[in-house]
C-alpha atoms as a PDB file:
ATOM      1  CA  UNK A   1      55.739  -8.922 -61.405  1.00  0.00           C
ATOM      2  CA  UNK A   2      58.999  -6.913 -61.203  1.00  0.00           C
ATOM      3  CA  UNK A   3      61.916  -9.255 -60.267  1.00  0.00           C
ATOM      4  CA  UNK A   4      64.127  -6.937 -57.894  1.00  0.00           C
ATOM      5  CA  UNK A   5      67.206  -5.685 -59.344  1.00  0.00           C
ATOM      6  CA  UNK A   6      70.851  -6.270 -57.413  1.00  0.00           C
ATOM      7  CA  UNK A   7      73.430  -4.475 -59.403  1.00  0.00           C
ATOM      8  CA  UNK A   8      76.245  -6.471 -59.150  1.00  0.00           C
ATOM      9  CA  UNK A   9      79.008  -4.692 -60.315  1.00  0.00           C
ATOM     10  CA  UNK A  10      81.200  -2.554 -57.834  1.00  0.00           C
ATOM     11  CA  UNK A  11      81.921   0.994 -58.221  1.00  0.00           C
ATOM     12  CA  UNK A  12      82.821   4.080 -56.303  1.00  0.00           C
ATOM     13  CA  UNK A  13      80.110   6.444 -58.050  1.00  0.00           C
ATOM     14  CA  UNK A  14      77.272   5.149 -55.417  1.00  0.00           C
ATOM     15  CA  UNK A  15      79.821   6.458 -52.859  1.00  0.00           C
ATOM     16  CA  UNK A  16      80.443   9.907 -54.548  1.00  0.00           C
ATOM     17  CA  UNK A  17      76.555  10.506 -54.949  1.00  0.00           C
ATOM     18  CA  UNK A  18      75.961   9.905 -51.322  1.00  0.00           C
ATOM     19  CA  UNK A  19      78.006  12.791 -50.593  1.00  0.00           C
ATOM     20  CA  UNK A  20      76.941  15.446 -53.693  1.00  0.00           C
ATOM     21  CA  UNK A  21      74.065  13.686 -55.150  1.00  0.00           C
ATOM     22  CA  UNK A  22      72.128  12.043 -52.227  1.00  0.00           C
ATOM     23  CA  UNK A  23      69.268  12.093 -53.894  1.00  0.00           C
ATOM     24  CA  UNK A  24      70.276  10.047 -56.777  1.00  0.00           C
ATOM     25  CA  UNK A  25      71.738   8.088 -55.028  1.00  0.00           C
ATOM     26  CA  UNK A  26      69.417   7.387 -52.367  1.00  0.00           C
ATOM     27  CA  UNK A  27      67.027   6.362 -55.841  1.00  0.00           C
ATOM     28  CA  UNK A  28      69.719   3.830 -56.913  1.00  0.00           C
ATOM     29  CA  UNK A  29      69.799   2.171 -53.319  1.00  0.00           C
ATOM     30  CA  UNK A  30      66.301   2.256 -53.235  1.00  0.00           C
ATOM     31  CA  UNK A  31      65.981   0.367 -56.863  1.00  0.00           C
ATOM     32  CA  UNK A  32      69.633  -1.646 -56.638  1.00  0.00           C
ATOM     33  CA  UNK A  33      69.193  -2.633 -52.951  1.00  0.00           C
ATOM     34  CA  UNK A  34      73.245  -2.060 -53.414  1.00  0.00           C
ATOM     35  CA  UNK A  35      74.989  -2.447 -50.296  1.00  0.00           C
ATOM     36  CA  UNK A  36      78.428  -3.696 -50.997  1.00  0.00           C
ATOM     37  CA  UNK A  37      80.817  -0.153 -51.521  1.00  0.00           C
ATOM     38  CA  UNK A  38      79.559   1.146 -48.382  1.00  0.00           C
ATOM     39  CA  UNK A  39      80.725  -2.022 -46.640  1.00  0.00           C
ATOM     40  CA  UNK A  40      84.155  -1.318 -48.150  1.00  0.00           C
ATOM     41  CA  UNK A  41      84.455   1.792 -47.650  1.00  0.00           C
ATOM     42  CA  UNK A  42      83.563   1.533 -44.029  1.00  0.00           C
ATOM     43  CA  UNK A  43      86.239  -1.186 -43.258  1.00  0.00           C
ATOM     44  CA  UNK A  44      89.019   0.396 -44.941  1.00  0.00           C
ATOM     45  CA  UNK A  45      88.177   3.992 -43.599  1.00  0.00           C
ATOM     46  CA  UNK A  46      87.572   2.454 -39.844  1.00  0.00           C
ATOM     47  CA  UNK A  47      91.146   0.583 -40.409  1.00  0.00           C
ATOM     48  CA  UNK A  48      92.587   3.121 -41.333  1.00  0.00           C
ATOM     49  CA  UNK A  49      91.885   5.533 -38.233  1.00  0.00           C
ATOM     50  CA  UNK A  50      92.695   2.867 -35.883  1.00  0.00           C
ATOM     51  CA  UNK A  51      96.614   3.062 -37.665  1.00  0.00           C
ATOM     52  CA  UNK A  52      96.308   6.676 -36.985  1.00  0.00           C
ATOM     53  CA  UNK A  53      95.300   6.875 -33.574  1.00  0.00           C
ATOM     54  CA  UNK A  54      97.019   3.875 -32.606  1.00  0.00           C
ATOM     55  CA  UNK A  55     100.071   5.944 -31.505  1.00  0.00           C
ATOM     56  CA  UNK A  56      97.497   7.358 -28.690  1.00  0.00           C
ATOM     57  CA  UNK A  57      95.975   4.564 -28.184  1.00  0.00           C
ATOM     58  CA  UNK A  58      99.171   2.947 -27.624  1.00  0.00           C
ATOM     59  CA  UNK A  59     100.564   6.243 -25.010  1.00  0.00           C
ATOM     60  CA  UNK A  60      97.061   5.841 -22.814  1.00  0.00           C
ATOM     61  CA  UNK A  61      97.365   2.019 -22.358  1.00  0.00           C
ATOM     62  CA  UNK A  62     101.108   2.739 -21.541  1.00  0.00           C
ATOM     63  CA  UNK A  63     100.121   5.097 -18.799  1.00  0.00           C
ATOM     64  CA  UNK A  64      96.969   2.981 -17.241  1.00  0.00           C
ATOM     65  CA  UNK A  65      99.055   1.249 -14.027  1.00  0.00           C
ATOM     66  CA  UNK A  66      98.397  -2.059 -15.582  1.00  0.00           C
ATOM     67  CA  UNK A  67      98.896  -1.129 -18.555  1.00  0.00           C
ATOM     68  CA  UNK A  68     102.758  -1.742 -19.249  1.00  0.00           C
ATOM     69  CA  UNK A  69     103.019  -2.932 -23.124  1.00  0.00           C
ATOM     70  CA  UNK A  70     106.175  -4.942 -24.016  1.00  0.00           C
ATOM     71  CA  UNK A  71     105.795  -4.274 -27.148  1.00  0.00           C
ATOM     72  CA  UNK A  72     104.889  -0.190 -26.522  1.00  0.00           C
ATOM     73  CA  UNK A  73     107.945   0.804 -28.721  1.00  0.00           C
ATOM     74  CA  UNK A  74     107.794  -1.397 -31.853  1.00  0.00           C
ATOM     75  CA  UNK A  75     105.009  -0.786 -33.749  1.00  0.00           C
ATOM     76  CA  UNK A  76     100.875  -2.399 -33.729  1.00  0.00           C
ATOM     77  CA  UNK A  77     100.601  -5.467 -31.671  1.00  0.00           C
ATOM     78  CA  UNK A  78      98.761  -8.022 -34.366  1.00  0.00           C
ATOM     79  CA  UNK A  79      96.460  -9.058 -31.923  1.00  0.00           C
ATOM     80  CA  UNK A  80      95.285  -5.758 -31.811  1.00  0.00           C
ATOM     81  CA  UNK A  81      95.544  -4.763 -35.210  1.00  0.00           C
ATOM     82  CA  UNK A  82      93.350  -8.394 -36.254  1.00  0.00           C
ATOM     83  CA  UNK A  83      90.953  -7.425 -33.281  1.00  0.00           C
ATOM     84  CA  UNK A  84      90.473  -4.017 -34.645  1.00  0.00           C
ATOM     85  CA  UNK A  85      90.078  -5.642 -38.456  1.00  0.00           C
ATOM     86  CA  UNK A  86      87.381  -7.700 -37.180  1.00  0.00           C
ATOM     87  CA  UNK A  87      85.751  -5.377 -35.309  1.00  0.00           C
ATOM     88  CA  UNK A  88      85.793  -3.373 -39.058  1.00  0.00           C
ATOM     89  CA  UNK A  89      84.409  -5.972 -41.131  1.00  0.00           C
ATOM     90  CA  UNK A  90      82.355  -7.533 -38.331  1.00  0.00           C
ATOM     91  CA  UNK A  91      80.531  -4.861 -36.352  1.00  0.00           C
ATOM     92  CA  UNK A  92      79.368  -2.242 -39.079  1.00  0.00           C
ATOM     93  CA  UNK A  93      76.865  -5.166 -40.630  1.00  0.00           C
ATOM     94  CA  UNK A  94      75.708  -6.623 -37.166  1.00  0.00           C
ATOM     95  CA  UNK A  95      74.554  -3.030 -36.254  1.00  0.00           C
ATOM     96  CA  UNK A  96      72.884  -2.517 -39.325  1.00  0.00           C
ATOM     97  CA  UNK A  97      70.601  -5.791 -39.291  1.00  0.00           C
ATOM     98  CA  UNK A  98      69.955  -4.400 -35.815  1.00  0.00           C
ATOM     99  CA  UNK A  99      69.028  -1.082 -36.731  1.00  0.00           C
ATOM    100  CA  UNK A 100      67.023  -2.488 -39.770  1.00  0.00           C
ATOM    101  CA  UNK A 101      65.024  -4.554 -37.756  1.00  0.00           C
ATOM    102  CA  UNK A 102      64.040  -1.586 -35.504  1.00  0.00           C
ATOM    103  CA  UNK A 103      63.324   0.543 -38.735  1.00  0.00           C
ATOM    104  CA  UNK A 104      61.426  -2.502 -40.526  1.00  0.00           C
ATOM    105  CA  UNK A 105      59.216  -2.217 -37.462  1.00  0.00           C
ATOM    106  CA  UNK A 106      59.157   1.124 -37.440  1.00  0.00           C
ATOM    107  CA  UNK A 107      57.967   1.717 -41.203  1.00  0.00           C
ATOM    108  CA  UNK A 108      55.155  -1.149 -40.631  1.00  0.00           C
ATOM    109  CA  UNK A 109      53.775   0.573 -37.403  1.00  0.00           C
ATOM    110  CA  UNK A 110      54.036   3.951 -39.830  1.00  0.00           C
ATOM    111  CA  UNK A 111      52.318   1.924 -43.061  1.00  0.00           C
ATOM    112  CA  UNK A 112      55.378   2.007 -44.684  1.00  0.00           C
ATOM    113  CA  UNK A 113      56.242  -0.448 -47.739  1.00  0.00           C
ATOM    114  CA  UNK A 114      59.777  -1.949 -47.991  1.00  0.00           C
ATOM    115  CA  UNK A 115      61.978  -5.005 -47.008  1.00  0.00           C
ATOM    116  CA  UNK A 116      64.679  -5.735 -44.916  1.00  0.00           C
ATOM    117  CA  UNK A 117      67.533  -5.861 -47.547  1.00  0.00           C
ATOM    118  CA  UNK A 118      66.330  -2.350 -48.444  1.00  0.00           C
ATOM    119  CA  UNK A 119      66.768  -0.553 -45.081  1.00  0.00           C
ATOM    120  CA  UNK A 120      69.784  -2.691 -44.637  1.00  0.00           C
ATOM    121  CA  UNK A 121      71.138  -1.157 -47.912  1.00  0.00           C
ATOM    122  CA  UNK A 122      69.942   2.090 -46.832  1.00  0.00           C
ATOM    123  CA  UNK A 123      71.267   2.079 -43.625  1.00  0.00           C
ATOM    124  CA  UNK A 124      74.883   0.855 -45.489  1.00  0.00           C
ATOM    125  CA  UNK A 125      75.464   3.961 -47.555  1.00  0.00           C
ATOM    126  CA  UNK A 126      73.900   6.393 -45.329  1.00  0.00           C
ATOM    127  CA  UNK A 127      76.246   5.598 -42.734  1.00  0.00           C
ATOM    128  CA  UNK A 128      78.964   6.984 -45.148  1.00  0.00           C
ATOM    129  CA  UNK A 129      79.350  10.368 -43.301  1.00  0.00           C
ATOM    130  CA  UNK A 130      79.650   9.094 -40.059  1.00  0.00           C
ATOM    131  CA  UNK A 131      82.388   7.213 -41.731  1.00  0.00           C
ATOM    132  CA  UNK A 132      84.142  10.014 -42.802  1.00  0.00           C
ATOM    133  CA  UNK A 133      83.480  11.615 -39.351  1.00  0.00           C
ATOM    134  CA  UNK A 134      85.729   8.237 -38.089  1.00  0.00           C
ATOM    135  CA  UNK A 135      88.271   9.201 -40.637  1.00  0.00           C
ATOM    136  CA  UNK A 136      88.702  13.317 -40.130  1.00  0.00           C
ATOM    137  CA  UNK A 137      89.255  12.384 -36.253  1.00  0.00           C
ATOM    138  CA  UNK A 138      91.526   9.620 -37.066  1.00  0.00           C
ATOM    139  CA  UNK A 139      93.530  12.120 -39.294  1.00  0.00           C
ATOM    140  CA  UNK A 140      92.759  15.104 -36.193  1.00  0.00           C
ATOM    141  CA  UNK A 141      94.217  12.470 -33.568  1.00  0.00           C
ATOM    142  CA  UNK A 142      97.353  11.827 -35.618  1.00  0.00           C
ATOM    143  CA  UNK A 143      98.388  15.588 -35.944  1.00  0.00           C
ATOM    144  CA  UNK A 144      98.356  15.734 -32.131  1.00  0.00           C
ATOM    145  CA  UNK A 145     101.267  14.576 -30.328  1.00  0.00           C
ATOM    146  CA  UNK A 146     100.407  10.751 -28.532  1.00  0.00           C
ATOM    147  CA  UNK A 147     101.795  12.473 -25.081  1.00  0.00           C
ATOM    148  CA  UNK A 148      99.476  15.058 -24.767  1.00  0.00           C
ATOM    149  CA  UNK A 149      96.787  12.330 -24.076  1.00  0.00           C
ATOM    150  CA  UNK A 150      96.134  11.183 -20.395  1.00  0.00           C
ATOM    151  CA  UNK A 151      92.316  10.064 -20.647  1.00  0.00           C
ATOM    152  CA  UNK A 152      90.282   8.729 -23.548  1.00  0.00           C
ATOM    153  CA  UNK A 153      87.998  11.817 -22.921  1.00  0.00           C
ATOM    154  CA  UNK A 154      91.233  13.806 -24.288  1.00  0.00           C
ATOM    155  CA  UNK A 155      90.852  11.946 -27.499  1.00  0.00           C
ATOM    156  CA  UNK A 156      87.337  12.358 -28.499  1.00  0.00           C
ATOM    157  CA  UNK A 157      87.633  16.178 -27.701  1.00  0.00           C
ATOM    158  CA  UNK A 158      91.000  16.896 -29.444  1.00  0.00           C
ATOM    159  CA  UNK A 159      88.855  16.844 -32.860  1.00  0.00           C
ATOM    160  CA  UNK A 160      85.853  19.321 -32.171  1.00  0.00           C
ATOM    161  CA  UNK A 161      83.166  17.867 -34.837  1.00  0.00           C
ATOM    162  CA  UNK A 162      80.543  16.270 -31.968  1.00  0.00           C
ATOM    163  CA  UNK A 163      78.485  17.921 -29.112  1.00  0.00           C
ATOM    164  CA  UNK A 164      81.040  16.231 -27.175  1.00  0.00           C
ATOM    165  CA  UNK A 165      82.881  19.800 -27.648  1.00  0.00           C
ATOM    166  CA  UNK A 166      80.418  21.539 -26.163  1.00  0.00           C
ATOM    167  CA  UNK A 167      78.937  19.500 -23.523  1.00  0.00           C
ATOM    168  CA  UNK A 168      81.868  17.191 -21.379  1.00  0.00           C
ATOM    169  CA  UNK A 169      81.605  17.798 -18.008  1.00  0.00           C
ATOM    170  CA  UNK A 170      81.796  14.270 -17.227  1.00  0.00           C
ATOM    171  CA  UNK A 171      83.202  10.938 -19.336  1.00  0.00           C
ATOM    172  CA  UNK A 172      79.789   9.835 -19.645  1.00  0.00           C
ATOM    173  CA  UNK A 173      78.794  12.859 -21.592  1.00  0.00           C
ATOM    174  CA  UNK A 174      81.381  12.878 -23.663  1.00  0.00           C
ATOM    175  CA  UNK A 175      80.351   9.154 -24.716  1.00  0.00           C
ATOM    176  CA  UNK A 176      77.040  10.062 -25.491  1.00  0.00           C
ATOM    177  CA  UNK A 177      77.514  13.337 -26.810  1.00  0.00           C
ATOM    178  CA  UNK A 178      80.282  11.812 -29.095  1.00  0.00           C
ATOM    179  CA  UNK A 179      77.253  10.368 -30.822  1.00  0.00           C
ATOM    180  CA  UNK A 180      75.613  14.031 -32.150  1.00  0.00           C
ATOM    181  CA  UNK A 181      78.252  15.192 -34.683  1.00  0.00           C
ATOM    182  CA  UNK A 182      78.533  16.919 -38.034  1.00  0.00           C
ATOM    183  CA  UNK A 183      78.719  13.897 -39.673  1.00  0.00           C
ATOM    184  CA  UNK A 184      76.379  11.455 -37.601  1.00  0.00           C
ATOM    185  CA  UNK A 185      73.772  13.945 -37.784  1.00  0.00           C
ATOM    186  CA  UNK A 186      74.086  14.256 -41.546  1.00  0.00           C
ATOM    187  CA  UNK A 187      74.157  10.527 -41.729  1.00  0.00           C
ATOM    188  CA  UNK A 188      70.669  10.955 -40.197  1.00  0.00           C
ATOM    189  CA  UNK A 189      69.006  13.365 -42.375  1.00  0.00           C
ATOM    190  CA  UNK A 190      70.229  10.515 -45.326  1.00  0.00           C
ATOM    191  CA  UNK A 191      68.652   8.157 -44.014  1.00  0.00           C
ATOM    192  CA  UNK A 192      65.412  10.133 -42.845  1.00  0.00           C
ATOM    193  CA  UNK A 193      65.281  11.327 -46.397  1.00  0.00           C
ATOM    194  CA  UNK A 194      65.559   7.873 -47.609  1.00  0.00           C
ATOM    195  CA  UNK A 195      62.594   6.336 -45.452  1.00  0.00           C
ATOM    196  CA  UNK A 196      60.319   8.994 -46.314  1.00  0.00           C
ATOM    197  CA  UNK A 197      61.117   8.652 -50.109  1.00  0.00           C
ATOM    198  CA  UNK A 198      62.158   4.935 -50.089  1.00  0.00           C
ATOM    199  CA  UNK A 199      59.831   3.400 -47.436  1.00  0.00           C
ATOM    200  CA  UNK A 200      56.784   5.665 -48.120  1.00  0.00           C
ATOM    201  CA  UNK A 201      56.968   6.637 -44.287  1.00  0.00           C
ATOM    202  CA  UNK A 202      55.399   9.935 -42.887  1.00  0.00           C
ATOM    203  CA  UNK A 203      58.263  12.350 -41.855  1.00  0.00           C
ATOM    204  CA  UNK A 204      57.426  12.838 -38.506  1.00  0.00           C
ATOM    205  CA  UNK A 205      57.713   8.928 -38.501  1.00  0.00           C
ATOM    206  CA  UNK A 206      61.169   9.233 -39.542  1.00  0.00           C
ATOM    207  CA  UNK A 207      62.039  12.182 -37.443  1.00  0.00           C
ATOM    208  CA  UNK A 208      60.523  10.272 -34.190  1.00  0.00           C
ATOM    209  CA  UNK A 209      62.519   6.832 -35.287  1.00  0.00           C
ATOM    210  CA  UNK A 210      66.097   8.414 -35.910  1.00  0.00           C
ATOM    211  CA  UNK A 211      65.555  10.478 -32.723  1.00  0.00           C
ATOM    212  CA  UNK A 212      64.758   6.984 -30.949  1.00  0.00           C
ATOM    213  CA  UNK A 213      67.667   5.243 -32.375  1.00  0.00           C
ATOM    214  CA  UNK A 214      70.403   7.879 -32.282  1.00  0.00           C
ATOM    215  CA  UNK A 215      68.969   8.143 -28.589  1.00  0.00           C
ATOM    216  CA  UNK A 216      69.819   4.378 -28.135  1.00  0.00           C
ATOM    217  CA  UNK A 217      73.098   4.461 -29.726  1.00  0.00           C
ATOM    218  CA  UNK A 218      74.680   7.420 -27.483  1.00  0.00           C
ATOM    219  CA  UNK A 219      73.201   5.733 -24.666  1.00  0.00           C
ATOM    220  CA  UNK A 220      75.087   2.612 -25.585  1.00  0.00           C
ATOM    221  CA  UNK A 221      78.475   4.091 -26.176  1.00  0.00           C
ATOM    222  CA  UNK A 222      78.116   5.124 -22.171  1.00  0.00           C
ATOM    223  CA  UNK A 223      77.266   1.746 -21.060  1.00  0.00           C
ATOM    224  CA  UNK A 224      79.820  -0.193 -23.573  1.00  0.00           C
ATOM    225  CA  UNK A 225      83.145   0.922 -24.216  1.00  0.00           C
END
């Protein structure tokens, strides 16, 4: 019997091969069950567009009528800037074990073979675009000047990378449209790729699964905001 293999070292590489070696590196997540740069890499990258946009943030709170900041002129309120940390290091593996739950059900249902560290490691680095995506609008936000912001909705669409672009006739669509970008939608051929090759899943398995969660997600993000 094989003993599974957890590479313990840390290194930037597995990141790098998501993005112009997916392949390989979908093989070494499948073998190393490595979860760990992703993790990183999503904390600092979601930290680090919440400094950017946090001049916007800051200009739309200022505006709301009960919004009136004390603090609107002097830089990130720490509460805000701890909540926002948590919410980084916190809320990236919560989702995951969710979403790896609904995929370890998914790949029995499909005769699939794999565990629940695997799709949770799976589901870690192939949610590396979608980080990016948080980063380019982060950097998109912060070329834009904070007062030319009234509504939230002005936020998501001042960086046209979603179907939010297209399609915002209403805030609600632009919450669940927000959800089918370049970069989410990339994150879901990844990890489509990696269930068919990783969990020994049928593709139309994986197609009808990622359809079904990215389905759930944008409905979400117009019920909880």
């Amino acid at each position: 019997m094989v003993a599974t293999r957890y590479a313990p070292r840390f290194s930037p590489r597995l990141l790098l091969d998501i993005i112009v070696s997916p392949i390989r590196a979908l093989n070494e997540v499948r073998d190393s069950g490595r979860w760990l740069e992703a993790f990183v890499f999503s904390a600092v990258c979601t930290l680090a567009s919440f400094w950017l946009t946090l001049p916007a943030s800051k200009h739309l709170l200022a505006a709301m009528p009960s919004g009136d900041l004390k603090n609107s002129n002097v830089g990130p309120a720490p509460i805000a800037f701890a909540a926002a940390a948590a919410l980084a290091i916190i809320g990236p593996p919560v989702l995951w074990v969710i979403e790896a739950a609904v995929l370890q059900l998914a790949v029995r249902l499909g005769k699939g073979e794999t565990s629940l560290p695997r799709l949770f490691a799976l589901l870690a680095n192939t949610s590396v675009p979608a980080t990016i995506g948080v980063l380019v609008v982060g950097i998109g936000v912060s070329l834009h000047d904070p007062n030319t912001f009234t509504t939230a909705t002005d936020v998501y669409l001042s960086v046209p990378v979603t179907a939010a672009a297209l399609i915002h006739r209403t805030p609600q669509e632009v919450d669940f449209f927000t959800s089918y970008g370049i970069f989410n939608v990339w994150g879901y051929v990844l990890l489509g790729i990696g269930l068919v090759r990783g969990a020994k899943v049928s593709p139309l398995v994986a197609t009808l699964t990622l359809v079904a969660i990215s389905f759930g997600i944008a409905l979400a993000r117009t019920q909880f905001k």
